[in-house]
C-alpha atoms as a PDB file:
ATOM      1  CA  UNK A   1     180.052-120.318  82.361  1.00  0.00           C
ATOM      2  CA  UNK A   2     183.043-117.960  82.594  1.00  0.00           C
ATOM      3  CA  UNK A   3     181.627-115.347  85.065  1.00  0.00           C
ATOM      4  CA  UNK A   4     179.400-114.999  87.882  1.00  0.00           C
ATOM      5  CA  UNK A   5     176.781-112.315  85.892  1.00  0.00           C
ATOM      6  CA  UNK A   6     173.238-113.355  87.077  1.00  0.00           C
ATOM      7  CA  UNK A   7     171.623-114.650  84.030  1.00  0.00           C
ATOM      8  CA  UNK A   8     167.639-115.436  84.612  1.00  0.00           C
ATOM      9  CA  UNK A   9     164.724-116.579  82.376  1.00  0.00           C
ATOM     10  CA  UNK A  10     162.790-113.273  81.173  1.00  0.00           C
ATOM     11  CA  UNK A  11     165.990-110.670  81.705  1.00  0.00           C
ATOM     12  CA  UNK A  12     166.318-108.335  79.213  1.00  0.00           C
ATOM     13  CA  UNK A  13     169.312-108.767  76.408  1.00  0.00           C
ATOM     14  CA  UNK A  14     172.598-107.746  77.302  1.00  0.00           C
ATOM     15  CA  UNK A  15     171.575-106.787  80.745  1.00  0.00           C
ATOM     16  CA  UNK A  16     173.607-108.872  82.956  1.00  0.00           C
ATOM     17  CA  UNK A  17     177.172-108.433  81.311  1.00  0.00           C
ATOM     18  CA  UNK A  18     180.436-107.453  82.285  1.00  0.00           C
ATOM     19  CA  UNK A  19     184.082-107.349  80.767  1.00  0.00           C
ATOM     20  CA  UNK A  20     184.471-110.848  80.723  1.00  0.00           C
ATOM     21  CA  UNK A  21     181.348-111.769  79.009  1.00  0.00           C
ATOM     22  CA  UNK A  22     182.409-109.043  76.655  1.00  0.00           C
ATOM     23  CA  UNK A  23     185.853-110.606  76.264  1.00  0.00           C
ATOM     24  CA  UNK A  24     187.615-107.612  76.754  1.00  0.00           C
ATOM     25  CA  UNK A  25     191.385-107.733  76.579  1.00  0.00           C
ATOM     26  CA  UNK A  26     193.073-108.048  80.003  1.00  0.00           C
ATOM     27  CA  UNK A  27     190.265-110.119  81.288  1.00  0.00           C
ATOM     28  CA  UNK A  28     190.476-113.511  82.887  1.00  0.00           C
ATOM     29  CA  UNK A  29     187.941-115.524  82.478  1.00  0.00           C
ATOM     30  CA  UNK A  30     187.138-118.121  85.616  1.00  0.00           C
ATOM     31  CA  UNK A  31     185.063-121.362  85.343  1.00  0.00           C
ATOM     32  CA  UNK A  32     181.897-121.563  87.492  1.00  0.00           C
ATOM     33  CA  UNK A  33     182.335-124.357  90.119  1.00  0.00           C
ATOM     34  CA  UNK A  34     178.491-124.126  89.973  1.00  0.00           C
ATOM     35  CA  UNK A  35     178.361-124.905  86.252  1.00  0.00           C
ATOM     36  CA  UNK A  36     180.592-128.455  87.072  1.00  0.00           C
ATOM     37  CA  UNK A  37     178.581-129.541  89.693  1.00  0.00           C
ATOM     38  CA  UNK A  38     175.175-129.368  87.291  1.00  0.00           C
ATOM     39  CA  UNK A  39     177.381-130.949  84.250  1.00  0.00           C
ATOM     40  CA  UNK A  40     178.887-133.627  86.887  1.00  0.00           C
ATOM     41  CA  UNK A  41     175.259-134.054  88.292  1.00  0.00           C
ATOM     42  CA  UNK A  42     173.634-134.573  84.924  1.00  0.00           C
ATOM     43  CA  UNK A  43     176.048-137.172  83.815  1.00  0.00           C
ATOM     44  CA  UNK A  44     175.797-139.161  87.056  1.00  0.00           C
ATOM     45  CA  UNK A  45     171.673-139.073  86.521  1.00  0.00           C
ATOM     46  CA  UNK A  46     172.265-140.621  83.023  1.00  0.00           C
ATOM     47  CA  UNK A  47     174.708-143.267  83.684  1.00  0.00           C
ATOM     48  CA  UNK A  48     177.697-141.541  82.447  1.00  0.00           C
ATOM     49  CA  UNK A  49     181.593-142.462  83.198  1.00  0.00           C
ATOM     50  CA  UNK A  50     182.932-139.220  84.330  1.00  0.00           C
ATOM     51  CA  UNK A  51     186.391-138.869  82.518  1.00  0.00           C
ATOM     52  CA  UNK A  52     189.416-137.896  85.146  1.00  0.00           C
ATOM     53  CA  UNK A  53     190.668-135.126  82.231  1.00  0.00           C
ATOM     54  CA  UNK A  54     188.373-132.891  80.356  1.00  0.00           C
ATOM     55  CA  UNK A  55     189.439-129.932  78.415  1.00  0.00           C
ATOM     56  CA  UNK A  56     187.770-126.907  76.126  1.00  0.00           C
ATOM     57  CA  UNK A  57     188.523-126.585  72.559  1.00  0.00           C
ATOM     58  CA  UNK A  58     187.874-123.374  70.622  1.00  0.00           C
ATOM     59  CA  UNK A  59     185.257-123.247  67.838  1.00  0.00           C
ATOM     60  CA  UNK A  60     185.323-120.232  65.715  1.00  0.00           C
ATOM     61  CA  UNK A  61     181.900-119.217  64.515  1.00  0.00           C
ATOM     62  CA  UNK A  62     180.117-115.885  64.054  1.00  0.00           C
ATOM     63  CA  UNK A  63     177.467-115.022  66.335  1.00  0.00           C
ATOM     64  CA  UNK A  64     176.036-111.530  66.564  1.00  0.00           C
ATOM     65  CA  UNK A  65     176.114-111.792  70.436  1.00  0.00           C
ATOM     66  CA  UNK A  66     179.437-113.620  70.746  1.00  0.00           C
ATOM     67  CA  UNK A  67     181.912-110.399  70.796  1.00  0.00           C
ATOM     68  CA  UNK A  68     185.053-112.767  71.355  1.00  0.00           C
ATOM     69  CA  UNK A  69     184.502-114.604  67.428  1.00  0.00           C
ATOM     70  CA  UNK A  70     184.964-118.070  69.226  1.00  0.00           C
ATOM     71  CA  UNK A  71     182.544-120.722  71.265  1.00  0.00           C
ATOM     72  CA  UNK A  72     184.506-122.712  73.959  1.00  0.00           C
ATOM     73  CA  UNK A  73     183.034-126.026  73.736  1.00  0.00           C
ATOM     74  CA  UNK A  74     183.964-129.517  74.601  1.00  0.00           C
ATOM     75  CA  UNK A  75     184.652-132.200  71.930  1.00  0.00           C
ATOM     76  CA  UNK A  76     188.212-133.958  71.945  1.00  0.00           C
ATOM     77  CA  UNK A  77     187.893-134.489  75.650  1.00  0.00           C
ATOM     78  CA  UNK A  78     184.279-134.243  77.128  1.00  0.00           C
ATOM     79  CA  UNK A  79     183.209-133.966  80.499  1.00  0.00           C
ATOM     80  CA  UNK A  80     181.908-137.875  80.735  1.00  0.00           C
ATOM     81  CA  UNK A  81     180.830-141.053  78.039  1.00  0.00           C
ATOM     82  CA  UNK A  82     179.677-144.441  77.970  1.00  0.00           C
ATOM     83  CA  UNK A  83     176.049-143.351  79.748  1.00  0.00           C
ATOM     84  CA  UNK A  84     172.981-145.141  78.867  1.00  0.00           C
ATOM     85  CA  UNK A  85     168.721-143.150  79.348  1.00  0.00           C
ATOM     86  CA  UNK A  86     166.192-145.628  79.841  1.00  0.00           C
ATOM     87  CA  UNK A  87     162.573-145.512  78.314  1.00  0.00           C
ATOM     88  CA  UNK A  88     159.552-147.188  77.502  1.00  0.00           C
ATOM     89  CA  UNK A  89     158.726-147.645  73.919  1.00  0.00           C
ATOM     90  CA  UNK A  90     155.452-147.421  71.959  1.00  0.00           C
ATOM     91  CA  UNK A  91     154.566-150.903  72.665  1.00  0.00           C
ATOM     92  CA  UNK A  92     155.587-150.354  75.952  1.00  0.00           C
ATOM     93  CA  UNK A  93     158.716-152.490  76.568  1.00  0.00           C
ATOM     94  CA  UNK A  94     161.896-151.313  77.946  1.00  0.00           C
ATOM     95  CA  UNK A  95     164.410-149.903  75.659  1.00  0.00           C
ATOM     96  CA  UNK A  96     167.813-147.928  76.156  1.00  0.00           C
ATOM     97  CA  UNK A  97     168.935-145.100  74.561  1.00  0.00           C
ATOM     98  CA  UNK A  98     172.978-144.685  74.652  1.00  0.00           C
ATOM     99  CA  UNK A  99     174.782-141.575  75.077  1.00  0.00           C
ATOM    100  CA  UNK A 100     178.060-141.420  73.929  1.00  0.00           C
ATOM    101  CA  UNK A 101     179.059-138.382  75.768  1.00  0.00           C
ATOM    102  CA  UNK A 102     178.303-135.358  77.569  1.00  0.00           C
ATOM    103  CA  UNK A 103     179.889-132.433  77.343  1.00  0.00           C
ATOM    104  CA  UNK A 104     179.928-128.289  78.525  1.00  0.00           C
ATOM    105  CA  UNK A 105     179.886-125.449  76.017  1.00  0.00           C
ATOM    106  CA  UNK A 106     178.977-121.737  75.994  1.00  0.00           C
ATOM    107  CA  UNK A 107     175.496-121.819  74.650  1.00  0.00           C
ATOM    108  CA  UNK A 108     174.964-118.578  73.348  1.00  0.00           C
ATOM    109  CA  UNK A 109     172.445-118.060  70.676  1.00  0.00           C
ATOM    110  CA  UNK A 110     169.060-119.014  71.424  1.00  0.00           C
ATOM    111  CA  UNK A 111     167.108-121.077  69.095  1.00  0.00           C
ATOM    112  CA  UNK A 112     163.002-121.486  70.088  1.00  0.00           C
ATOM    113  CA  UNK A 113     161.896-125.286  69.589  1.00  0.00           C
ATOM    114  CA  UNK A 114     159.263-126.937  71.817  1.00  0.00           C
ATOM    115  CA  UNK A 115     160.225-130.106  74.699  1.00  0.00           C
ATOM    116  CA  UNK A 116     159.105-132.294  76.887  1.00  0.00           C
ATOM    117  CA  UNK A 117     160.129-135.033  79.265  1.00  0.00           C
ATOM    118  CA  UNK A 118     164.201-135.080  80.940  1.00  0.00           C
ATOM    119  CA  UNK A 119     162.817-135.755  83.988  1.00  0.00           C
ATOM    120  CA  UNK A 120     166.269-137.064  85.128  1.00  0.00           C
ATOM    121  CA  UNK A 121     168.284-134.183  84.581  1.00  0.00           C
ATOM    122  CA  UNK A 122     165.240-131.466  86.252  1.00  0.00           C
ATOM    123  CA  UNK A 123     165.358-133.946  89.526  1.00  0.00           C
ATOM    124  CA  UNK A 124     169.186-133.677  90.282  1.00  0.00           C
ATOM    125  CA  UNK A 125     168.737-129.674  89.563  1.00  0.00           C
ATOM    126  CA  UNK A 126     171.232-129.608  86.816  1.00  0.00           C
ATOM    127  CA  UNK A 127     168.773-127.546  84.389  1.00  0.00           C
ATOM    128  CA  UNK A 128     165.338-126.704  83.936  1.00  0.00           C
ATOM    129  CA  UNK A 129     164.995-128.290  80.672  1.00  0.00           C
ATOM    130  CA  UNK A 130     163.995-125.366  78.647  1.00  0.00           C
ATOM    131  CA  UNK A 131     164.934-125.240  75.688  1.00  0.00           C
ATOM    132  CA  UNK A 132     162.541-122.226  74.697  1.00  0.00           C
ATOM    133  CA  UNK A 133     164.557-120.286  77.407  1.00  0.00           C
ATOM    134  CA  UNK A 134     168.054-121.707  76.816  1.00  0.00           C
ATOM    135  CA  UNK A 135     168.775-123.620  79.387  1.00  0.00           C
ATOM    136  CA  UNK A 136     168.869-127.200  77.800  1.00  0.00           C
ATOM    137  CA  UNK A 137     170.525-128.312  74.061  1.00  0.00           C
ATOM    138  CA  UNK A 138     170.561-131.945  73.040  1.00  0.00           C
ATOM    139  CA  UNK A 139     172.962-133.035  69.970  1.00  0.00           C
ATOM    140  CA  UNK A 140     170.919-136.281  68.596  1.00  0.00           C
ATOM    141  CA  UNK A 141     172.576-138.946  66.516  1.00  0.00           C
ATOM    142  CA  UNK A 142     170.164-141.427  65.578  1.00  0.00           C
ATOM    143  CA  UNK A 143     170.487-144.065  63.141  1.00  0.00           C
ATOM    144  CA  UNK A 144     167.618-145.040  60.598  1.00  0.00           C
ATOM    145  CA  UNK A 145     169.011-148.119  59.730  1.00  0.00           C
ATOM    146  CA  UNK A 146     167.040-151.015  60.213  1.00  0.00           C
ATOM    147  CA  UNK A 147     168.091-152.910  62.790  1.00  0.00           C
ATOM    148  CA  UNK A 148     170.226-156.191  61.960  1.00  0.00           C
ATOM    149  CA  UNK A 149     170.702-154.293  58.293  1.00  0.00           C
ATOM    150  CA  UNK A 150     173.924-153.269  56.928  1.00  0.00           C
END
């Protein structure tokens, strides 16, 4: 998100780096206009209000491939909110799903889990979807509460 290394599906660890994907002191670190358009894209395909002011927070967390100790993420002021995914339930009527925001970090570890569907988000190009190769993470909230229950 920070550099232009050329990160692709299949490339070997730590292959593409350079000093600032190491962090080094004395770097400085420049956002990918590439990486806005995709975010932008993917929150106009769901429904999302883009917000006029978004900013990156720091999240300190130990990850063996994170050299810098910290994950830049959004979360006090996300990229976009207020979007709304719809789909067709099991007994096939229309329901929506709402999505409160969306939001850019540095994903850096990769966790293997298996996916399907997004079509949205793979038409406008914003990502392939793959979560097995890193390129999509969804942060679910779902309630379990019965609807009309307190």
């Amino acid at each position: 998100m920070f550099c232009d290394c050329p990160n692709s599906p299949g490339d070997q660890p730590n292959q593409n780096i350079c000093p600032i994907c190491l962090w080094l002191p004395g770097t400085i670190p420049g956002f990918s206009r590439e990486v806005l358009e995709k975010a932008a894209m993917t929150c106009l395909a769901l429904n999302c209000q883009i917000r006029k002011e978004s900013a990156f927070d720091q999240k300190v967390y130990y990850y063996p491939d994170l050299p810098k100790g910290f994950q830049l993420s959004q979360f006090y002021k996300p990229l976009s909110e207020n979007g709304w995914l719809d789909i067709i339930g099991e007994e096939g009527q229309s329901k929506r799903l709402r999505i409160r925001n969306i939001h850019m970090e540095e994903d850096v570890a990769k966790l293997v889990h298996e996916t399907e569907g997004r079509t949205q988000i793979r038409y406008v190009g914003s990502s392939e979807c793959s979560i097995e190769q890193g390129t999509m993470r969804v942060d679910a909230n779902i309630s379990l509460r019965p609807r009309g229950s307190n």
